[in-house]
Protein backbone atom coordinates (compact mmCIF):
# COMPACT_ATOMS: atom_id res chain seq x y z
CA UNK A 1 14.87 15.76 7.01
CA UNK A 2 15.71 13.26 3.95
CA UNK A 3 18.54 11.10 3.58
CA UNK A 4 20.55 9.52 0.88
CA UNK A 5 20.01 6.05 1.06
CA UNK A 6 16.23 5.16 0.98
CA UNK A 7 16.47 1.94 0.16
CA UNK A 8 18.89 0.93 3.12
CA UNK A 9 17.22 2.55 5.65
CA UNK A 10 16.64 0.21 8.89
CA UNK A 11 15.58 1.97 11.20
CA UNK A 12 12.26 4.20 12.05
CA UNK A 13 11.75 6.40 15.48
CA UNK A 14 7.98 6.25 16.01
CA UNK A 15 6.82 8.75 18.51
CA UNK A 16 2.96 8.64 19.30
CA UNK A 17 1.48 11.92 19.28
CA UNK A 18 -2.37 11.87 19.84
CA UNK A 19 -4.03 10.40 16.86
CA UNK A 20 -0.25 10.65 14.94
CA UNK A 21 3.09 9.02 14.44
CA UNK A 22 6.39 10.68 13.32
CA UNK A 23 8.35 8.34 12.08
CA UNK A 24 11.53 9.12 11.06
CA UNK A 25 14.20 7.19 9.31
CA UNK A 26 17.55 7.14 10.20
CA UNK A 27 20.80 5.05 8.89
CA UNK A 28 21.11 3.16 11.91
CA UNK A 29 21.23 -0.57 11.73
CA UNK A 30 17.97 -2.38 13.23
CA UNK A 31 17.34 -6.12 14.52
CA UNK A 32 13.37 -7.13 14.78
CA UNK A 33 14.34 -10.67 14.83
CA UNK A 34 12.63 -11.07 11.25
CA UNK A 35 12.59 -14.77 9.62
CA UNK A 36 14.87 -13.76 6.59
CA UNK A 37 12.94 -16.31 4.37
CA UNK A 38 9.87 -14.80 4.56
CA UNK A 39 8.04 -13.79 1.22
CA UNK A 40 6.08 -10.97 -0.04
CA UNK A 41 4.06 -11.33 -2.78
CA UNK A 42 3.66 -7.70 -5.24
CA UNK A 43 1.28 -6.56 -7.52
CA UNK A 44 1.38 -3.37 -9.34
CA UNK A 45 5.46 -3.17 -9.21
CA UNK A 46 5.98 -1.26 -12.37
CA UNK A 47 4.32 1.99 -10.85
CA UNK A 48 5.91 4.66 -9.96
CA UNK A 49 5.22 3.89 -6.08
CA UNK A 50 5.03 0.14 -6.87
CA UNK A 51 8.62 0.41 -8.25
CA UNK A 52 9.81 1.87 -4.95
CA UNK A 53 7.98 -0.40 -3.12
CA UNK A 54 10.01 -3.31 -4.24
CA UNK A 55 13.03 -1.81 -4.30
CA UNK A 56 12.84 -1.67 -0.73
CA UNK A 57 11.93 -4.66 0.25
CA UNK A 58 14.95 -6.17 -1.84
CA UNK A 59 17.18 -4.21 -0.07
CA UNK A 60 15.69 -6.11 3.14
CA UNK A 61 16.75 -9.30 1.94
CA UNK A 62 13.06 -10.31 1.43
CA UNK A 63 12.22 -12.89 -0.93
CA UNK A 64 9.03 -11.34 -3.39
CA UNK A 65 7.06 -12.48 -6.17
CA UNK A 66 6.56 -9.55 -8.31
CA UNK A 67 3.27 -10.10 -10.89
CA UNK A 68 4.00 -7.88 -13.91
CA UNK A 69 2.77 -7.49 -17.57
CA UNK A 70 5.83 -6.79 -18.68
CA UNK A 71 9.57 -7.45 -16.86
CA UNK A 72 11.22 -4.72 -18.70
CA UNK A 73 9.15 -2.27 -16.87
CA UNK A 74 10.64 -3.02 -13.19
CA UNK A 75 13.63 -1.31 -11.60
CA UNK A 76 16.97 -1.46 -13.73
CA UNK A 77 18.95 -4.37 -12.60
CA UNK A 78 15.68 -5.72 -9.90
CA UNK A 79 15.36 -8.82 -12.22
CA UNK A 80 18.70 -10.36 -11.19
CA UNK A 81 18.48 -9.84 -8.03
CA UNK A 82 18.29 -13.71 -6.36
CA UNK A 83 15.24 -12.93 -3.84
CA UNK A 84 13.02 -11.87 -6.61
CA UNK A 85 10.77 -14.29 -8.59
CA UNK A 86 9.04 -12.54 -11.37
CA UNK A 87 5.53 -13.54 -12.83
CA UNK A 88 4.35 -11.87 -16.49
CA UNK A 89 1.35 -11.86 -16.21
CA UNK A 90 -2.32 -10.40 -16.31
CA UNK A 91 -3.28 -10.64 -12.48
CA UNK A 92 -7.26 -10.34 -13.55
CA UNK A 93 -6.48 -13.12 -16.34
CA UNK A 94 -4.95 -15.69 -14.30
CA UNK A 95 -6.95 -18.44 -13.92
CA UNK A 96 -7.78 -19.06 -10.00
CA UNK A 97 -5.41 -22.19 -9.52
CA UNK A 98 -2.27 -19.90 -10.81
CA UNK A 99 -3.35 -17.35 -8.78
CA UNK A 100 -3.69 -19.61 -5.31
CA UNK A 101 -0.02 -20.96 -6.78
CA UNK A 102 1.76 -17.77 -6.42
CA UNK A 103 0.00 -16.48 -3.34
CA UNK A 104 0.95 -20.04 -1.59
CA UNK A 105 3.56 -19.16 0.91
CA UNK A 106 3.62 -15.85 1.19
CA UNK A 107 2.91 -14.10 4.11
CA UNK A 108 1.88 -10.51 3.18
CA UNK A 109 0.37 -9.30 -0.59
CA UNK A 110 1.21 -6.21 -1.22
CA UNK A 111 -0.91 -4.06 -3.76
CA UNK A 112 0.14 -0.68 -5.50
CA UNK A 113 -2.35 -1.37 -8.49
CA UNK A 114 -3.70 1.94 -10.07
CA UNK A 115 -4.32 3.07 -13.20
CA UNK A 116 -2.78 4.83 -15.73
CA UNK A 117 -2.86 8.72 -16.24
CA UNK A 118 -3.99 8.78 -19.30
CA UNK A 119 -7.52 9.28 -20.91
CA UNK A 120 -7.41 5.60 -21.65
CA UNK A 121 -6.11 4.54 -18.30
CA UNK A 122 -8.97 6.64 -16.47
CA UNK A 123 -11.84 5.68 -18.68
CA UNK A 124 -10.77 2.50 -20.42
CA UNK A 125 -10.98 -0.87 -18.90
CA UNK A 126 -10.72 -2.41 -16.55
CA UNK A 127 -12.55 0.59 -15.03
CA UNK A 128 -12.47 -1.89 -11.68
CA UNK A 129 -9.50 -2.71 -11.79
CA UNK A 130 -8.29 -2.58 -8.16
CA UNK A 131 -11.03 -3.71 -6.05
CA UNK A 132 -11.42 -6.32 -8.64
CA UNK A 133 -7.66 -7.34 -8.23
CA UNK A 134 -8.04 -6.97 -3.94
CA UNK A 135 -11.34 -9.05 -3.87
CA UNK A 136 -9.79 -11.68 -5.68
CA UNK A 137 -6.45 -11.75 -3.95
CA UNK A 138 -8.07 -11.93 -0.76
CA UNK A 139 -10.66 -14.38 -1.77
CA UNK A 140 -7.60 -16.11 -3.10
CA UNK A 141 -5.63 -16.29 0.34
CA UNK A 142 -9.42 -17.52 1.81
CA UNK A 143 -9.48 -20.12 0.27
CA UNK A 144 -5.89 -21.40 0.73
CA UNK A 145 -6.70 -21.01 4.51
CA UNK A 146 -3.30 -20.58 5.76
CA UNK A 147 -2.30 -21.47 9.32
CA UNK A 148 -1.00 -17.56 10.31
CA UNK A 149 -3.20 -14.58 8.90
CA UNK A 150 -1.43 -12.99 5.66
CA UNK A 151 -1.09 -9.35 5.92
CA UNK A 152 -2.74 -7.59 3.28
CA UNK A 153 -1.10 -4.26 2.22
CA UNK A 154 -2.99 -1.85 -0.17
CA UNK A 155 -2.25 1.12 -1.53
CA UNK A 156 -4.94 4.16 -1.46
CA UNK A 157 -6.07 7.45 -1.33
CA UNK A 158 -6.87 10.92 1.13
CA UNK A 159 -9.70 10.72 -1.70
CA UNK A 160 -11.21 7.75 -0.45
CA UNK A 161 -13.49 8.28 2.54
CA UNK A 162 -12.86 5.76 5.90
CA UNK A 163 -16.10 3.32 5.52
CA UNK A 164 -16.36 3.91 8.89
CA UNK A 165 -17.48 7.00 8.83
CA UNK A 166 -14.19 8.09 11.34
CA UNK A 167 -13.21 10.97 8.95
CA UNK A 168 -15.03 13.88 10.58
CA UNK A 169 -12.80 16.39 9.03
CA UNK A 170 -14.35 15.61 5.45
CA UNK A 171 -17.34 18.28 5.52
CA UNK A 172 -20.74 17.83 3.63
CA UNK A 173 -19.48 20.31 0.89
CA UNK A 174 -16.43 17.62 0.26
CA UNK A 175 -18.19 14.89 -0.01
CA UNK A 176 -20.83 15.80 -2.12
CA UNK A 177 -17.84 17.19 -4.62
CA UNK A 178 -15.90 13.98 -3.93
CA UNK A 179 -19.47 11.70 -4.87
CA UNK A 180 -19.71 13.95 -7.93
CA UNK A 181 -16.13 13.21 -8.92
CA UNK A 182 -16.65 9.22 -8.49
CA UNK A 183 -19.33 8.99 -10.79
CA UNK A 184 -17.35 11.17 -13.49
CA UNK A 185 -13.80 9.46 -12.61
CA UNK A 186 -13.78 5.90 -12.47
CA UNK A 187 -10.42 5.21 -10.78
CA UNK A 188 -12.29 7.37 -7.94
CA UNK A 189 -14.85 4.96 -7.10
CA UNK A 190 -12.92 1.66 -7.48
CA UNK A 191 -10.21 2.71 -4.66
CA UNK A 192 -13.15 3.83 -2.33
CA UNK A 193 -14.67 0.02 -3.19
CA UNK A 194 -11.49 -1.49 -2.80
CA UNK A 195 -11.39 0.19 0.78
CA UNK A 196 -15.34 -0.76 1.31
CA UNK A 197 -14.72 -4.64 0.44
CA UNK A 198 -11.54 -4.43 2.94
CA UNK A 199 -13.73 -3.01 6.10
CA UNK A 200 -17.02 -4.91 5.39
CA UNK A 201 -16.50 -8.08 3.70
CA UNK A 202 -12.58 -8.96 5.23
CA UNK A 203 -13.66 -7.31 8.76
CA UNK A 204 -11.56 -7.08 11.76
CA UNK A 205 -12.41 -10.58 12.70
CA UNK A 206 -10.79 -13.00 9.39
CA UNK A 207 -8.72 -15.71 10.92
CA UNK A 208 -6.84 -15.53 7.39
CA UNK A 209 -6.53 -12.27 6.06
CA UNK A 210 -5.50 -9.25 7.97
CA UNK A 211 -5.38 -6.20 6.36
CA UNK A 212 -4.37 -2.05 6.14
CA UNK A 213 -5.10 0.32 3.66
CA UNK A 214 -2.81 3.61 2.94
CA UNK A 215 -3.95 6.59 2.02
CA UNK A 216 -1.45 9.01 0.82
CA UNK A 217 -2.21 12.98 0.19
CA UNK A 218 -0.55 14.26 -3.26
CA UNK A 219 2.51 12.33 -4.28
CA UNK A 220 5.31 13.80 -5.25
CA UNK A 221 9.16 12.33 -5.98
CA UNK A 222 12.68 12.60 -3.57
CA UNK A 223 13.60 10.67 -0.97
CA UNK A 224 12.19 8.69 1.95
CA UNK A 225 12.06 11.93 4.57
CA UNK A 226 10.38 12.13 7.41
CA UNK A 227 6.89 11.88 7.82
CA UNK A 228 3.44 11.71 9.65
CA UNK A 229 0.82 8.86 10.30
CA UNK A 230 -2.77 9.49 11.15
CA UNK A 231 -6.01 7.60 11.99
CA UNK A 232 -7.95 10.45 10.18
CA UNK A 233 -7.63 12.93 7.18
CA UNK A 234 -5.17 16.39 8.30
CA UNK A 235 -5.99 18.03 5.25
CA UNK A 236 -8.74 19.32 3.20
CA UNK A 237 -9.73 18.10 -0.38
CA UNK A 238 -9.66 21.79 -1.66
CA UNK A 239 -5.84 22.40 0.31
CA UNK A 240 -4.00 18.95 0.08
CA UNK A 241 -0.50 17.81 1.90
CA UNK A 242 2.61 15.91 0.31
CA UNK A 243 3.13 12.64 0.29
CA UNK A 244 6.67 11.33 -1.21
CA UNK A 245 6.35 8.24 -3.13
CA UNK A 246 9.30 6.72 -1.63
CA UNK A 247 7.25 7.55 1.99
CA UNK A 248 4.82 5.62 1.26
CA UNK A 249 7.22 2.66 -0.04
CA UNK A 250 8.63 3.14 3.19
CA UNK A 251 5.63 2.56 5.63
CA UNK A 252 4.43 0.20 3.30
CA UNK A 253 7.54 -1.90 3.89
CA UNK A 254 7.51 -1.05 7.43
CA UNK A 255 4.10 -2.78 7.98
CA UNK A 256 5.67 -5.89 6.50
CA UNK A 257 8.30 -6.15 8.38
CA UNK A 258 7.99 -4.33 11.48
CA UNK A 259 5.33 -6.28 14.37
CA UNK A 260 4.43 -3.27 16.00
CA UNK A 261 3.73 -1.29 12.95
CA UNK A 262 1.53 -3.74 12.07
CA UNK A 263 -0.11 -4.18 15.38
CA UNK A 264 -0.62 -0.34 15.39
CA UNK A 265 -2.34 -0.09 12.28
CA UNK A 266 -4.08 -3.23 10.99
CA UNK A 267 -7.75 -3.11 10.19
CA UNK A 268 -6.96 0.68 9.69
CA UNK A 269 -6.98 3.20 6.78
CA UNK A 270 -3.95 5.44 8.15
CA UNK A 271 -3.19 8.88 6.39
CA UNK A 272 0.90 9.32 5.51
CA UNK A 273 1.88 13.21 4.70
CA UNK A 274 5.56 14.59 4.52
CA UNK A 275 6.37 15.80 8.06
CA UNK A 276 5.99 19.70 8.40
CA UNK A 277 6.09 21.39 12.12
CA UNK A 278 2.58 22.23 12.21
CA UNK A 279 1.53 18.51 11.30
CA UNK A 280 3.60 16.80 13.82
């Protein structure tokens, strides 16, 4: 089902189904008890996820630090709203003291970095460009040692393979197409090093940074609806699901500011797909 309000939604129905959740979103009002004044800091706002993404947290009365190149690309009217502090900025050309400044404080980073569809925005540089921008963020919040672990939020891919080796769905046939493809495409291989650096180098263990890693299937626009979570891939490569972008702004947001979301799926790589009766 979808509703007309995504960006007011408050309230999700989680119902654990084997490896699954269906969550769905209703209108309904919701109380978690959140600390108002907490802050989110975003990266890669502008997108067309990324712009969702903050949307929705506004509309939860979240303070966030949005780091943009450019202001005019956000949300019509998101610049004025009073919980949002915008950087302009190059996040890989800040120097590491600016960096540490904005992160201070915050108490989830929230990346939606990609690149640009577009000849130049899949083989121009900064072919890297988001496990570059995730190693340095969480090296960042390391380093600042903060008393309560930060929640680290980054946006992914069904493309990119679970470093732990826990998608055993993904055939030999799909892999070896899917190495082939990150060594032609280089957006390919930086989200599937972006995932590795989360799993090996942050661990499960990092008294400062916790973190979770979404992997949506093919994204498509319309409203938050309702949709499925799993540990593992559902679909194949060669016969993809749905994902809508504002979905994936939703969970996103939902990890942020809901405990047992978080709790659920921290240190994970969980799979989001529009909610169909043979994938509940």
């Amino acid at each position: 089902m979808s509703v007309n309000c995504p960006v007011r939604l408050n309230l999700i129905f989680s119902v654990l189904i084997s490896s699954s959740t269906v969550v769905e979103p209703t209108g309904k009002p919701r109380d978690y008890t959140m600390n108002t004044q907490q802050t989110v800091l975003l990266v890669g706002g502008t997108g067309r996820t990324g712009q969702r993404v903050l949307q929705q947290i506004l509309s939860r009365g979240i303070n966030v630090r949005v780091i943009v190149r450019s202001a005019q690309k956000l949300p019509t009217g998101a610049a004025e709203t009073p919980n949002l502090t915008v950087v302009e900025a190059d996040l890989l050309s800040l120097s590491n003291e600016e960096l540490q400044r904005y992160i201070r404080g915050c108490d989830a980073v929230i990346s939606c970095l990609g690149h640009v569809i577009s000849f130049k925005g899949v083989f121009g540089p900064p072919r890297d460009l988001v496990v570059r921008a995730t190693t340095r963020l969480c090296r960042k919040i390391e380093a600042l040692q903060p008393v309560k672990p930060v929640k680290f939020i980054l946006m992914s891919s069904v493309s990119v393979n679970h470093p732990g080796g826990l998608d055993a769905r993904r055939g030999m046939f799909e892999k070896a197409v899917l190495w082939i493809l990150r060594r032609m495409v280089p957006p390919a291989e930086d989200n599937q090093l972006a995932a590795n650096f989360l799993y090996s180098s942050i661990g499960m263990t990092n008294p400062f940074v916790q973190w979770v890693a979404v992997r949506p299937d093919s994204l498509l626009e319309g409203d938050v609806s309702e949709y499925t979570l799993h540990e593992g891939l559902v679909s194949s490569l060669f016969a993809p699901d749905s994902t809508n972008m504002a979905n994936v702004a939703h969970f996103m947001c939902e990890l942020f500011a809901n405990p047992k979301a978080w709790n659920d799926w921290k240190g994970k790589l969980p799979v989001i797909i529009n909610a169909t009766p043979s994938k509940r």
